[in-house]
C-alpha atoms as a PDB file:
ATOM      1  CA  UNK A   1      25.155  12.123 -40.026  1.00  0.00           C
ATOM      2  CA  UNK A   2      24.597   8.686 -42.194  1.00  0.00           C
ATOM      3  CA  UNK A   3      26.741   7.147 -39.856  1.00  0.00           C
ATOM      4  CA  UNK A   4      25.488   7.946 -36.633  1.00  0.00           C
ATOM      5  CA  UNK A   5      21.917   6.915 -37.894  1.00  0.00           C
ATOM      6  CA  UNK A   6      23.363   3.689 -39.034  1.00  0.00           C
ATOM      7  CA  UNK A   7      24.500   2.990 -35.595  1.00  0.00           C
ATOM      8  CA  UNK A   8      21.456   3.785 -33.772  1.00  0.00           C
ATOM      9  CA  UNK A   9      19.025   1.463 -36.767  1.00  0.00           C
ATOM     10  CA  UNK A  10      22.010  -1.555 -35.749  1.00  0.00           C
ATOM     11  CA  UNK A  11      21.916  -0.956 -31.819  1.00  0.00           C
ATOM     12  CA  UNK A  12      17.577  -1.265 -32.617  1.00  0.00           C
ATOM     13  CA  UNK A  13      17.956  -4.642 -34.417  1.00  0.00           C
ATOM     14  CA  UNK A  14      19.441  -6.041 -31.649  1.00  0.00           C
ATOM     15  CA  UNK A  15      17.007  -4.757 -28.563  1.00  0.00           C
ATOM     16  CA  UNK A  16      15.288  -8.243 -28.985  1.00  0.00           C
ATOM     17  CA  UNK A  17      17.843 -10.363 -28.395  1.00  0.00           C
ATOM     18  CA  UNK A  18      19.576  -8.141 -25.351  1.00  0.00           C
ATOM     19  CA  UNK A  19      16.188  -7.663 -23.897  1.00  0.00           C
ATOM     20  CA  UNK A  20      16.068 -11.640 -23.558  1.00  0.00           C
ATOM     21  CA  UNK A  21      19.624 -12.347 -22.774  1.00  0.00           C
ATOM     22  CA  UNK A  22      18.818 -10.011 -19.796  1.00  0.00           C
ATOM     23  CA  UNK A  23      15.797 -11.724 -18.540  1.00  0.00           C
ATOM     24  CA  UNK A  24      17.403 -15.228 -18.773  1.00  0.00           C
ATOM     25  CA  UNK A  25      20.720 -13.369 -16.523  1.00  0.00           C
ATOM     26  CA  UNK A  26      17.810 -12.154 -13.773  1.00  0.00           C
ATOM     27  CA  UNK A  27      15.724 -15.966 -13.810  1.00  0.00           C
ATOM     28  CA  UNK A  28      19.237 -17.713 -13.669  1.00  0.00           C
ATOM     29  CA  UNK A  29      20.311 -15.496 -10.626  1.00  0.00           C
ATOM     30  CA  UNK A  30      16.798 -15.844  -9.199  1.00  0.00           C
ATOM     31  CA  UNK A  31      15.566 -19.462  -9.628  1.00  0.00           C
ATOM     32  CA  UNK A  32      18.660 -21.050 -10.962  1.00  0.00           C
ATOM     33  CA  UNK A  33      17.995 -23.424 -13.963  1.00  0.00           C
ATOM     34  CA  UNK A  34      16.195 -21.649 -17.009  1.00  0.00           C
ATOM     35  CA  UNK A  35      14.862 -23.691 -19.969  1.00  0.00           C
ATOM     36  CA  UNK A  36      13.089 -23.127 -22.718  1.00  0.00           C
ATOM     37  CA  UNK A  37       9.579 -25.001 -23.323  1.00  0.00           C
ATOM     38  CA  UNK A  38       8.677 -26.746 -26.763  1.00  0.00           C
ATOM     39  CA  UNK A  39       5.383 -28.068 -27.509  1.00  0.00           C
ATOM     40  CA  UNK A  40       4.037 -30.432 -28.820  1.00  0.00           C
ATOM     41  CA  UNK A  41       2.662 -28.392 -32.201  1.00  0.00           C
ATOM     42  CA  UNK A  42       6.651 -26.922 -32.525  1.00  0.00           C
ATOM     43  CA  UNK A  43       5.427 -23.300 -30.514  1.00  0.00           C
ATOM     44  CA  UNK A  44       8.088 -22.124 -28.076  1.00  0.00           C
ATOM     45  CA  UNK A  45       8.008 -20.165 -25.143  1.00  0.00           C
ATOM     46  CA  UNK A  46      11.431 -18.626 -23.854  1.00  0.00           C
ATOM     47  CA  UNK A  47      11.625 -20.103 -20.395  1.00  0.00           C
ATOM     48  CA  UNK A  48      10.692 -22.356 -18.505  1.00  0.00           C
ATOM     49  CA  UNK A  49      11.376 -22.979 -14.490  1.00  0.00           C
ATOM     50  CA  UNK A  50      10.420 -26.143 -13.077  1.00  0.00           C
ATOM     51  CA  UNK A  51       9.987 -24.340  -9.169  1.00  0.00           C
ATOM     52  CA  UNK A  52       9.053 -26.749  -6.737  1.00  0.00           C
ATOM     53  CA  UNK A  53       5.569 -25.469  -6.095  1.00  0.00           C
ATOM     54  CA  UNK A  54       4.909 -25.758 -10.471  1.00  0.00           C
ATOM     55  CA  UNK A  55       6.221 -24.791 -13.848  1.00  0.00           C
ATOM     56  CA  UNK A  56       6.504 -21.375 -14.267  1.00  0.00           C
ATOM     57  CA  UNK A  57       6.229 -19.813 -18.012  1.00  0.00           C
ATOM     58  CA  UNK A  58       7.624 -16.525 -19.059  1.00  0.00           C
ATOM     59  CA  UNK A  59       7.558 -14.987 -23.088  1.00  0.00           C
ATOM     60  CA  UNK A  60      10.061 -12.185 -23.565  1.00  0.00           C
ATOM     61  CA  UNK A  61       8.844  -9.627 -25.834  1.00  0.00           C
ATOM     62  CA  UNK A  62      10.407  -6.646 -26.376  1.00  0.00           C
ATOM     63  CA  UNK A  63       7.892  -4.247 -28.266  1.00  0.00           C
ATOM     64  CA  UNK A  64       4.371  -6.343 -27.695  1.00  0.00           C
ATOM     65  CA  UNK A  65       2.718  -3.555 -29.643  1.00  0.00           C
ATOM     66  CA  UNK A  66       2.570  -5.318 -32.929  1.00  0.00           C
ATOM     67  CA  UNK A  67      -0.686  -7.907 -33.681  1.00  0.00           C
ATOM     68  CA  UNK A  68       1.878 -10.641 -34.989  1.00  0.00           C
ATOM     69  CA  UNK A  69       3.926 -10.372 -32.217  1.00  0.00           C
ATOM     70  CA  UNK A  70       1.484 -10.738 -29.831  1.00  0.00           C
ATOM     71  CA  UNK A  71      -0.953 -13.144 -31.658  1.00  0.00           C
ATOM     72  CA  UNK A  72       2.603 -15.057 -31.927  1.00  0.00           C
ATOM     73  CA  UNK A  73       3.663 -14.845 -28.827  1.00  0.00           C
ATOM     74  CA  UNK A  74       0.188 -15.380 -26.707  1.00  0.00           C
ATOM     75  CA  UNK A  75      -0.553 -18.265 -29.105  1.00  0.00           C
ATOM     76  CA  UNK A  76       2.879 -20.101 -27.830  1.00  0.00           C
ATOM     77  CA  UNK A  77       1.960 -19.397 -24.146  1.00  0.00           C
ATOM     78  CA  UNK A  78      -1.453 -20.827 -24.620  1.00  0.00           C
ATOM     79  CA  UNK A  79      -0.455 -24.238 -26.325  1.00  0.00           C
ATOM     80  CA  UNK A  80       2.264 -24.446 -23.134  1.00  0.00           C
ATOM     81  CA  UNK A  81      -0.249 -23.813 -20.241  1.00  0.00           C
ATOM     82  CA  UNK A  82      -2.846 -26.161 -21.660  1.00  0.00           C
ATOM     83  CA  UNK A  83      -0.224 -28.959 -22.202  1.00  0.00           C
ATOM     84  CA  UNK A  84       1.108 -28.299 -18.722  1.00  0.00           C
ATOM     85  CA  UNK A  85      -2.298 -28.169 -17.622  1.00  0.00           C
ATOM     86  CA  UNK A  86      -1.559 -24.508 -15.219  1.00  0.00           C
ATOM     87  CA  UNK A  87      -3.535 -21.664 -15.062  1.00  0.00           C
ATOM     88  CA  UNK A  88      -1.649 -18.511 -16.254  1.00  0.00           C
ATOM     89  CA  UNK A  89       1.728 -17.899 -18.096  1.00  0.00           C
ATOM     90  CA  UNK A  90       3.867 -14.750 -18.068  1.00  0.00           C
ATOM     91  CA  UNK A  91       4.691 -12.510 -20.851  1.00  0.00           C
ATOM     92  CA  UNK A  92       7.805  -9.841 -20.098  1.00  0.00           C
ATOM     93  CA  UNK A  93       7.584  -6.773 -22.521  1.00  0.00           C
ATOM     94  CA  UNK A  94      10.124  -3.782 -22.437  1.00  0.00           C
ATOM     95  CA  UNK A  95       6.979  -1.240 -22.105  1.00  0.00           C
ATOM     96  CA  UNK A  96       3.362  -2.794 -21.984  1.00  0.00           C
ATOM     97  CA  UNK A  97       1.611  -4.100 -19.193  1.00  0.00           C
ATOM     98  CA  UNK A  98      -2.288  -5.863 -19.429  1.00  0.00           C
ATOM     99  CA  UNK A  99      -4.467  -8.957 -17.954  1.00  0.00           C
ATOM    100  CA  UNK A 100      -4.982 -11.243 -20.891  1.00  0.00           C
ATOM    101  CA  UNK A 101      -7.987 -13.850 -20.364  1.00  0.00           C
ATOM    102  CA  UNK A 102      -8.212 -16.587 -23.110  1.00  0.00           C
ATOM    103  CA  UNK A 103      -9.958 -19.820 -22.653  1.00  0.00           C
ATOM    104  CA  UNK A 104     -10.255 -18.782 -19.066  1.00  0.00           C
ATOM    105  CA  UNK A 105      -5.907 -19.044 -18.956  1.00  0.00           C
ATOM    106  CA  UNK A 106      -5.004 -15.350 -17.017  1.00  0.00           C
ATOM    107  CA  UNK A 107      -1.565 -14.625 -19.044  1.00  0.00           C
ATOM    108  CA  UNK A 108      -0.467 -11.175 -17.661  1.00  0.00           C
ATOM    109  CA  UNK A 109       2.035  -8.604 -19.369  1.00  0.00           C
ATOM    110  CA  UNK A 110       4.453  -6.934 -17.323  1.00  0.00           C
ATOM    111  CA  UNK A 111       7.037  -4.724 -17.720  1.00  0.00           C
ATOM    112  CA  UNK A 112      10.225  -6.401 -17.101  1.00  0.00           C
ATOM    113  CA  UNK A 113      11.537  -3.757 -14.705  1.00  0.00           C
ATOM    114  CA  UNK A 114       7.629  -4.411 -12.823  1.00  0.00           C
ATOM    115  CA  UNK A 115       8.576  -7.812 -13.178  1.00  0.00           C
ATOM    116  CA  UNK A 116      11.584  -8.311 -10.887  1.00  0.00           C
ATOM    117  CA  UNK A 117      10.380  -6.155  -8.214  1.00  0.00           C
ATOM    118  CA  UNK A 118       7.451  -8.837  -8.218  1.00  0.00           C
ATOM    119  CA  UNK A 119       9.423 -11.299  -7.841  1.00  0.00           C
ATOM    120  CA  UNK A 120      12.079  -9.979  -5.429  1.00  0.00           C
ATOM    121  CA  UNK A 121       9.116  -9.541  -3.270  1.00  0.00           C
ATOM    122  CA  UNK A 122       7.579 -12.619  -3.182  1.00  0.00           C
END
């Protein structure tokens, strides 16, 4: 039994990093070059597509449901729309979905499954 739980808590540490390597497979596929965005105050958002009709920013969050992770993660968004100067950023999550309004920026949570059904229809 100790081994078969120590599996499962290693195959959990790593959700984060698969969840992302996945989006970044589905954006490459999609809209070809992926970055990542840096701002000026060091926060980072995930990816970054230059499309020709404007920047598009997407945060990849596995389990939003934490305060740090999403005070992290919204605050990163928010420093790259307002230096880009667009109206709403993107945040993927593995299970939430919401509208989020701050400083009048629309930043919506999707699931990432809601997500590329979106955007295969658009």
């Amino acid at each position: 039994m100790k081994f078969s739980l120590r599996i499962f808590t290693n195959c959990v540490k790593y959700h984060k990093g698969l969840f992302e390597n996945l989006i970044f497979n589905f954006l490459s596929r999609v809209y070809g070059d992926v970055y990542y965005y840096k701002t000026n105050n060091n926060k980072e958002v995930d990816f970054f597509i230059n499309k020709p009709d404007g920047p598009l920013l997407i945060q990849a969050s596995y389990d939003f449901s934490n305060h740090d992770t999403q005070e992290r993660e919204i605050t990163s968004i928010v420093a790259a729309i307002s230096e880009l100067n667009l109206t709403k950023g993107y945040i993927y999550t593995y299970n939430t979905f919401d509208e989020i309004f701050i400083d009048e920026k629309k930043n919506k949570s999707f699931t990432f499954l809601e997500s590329c059904f979106r955007i295969r229809s658009s």
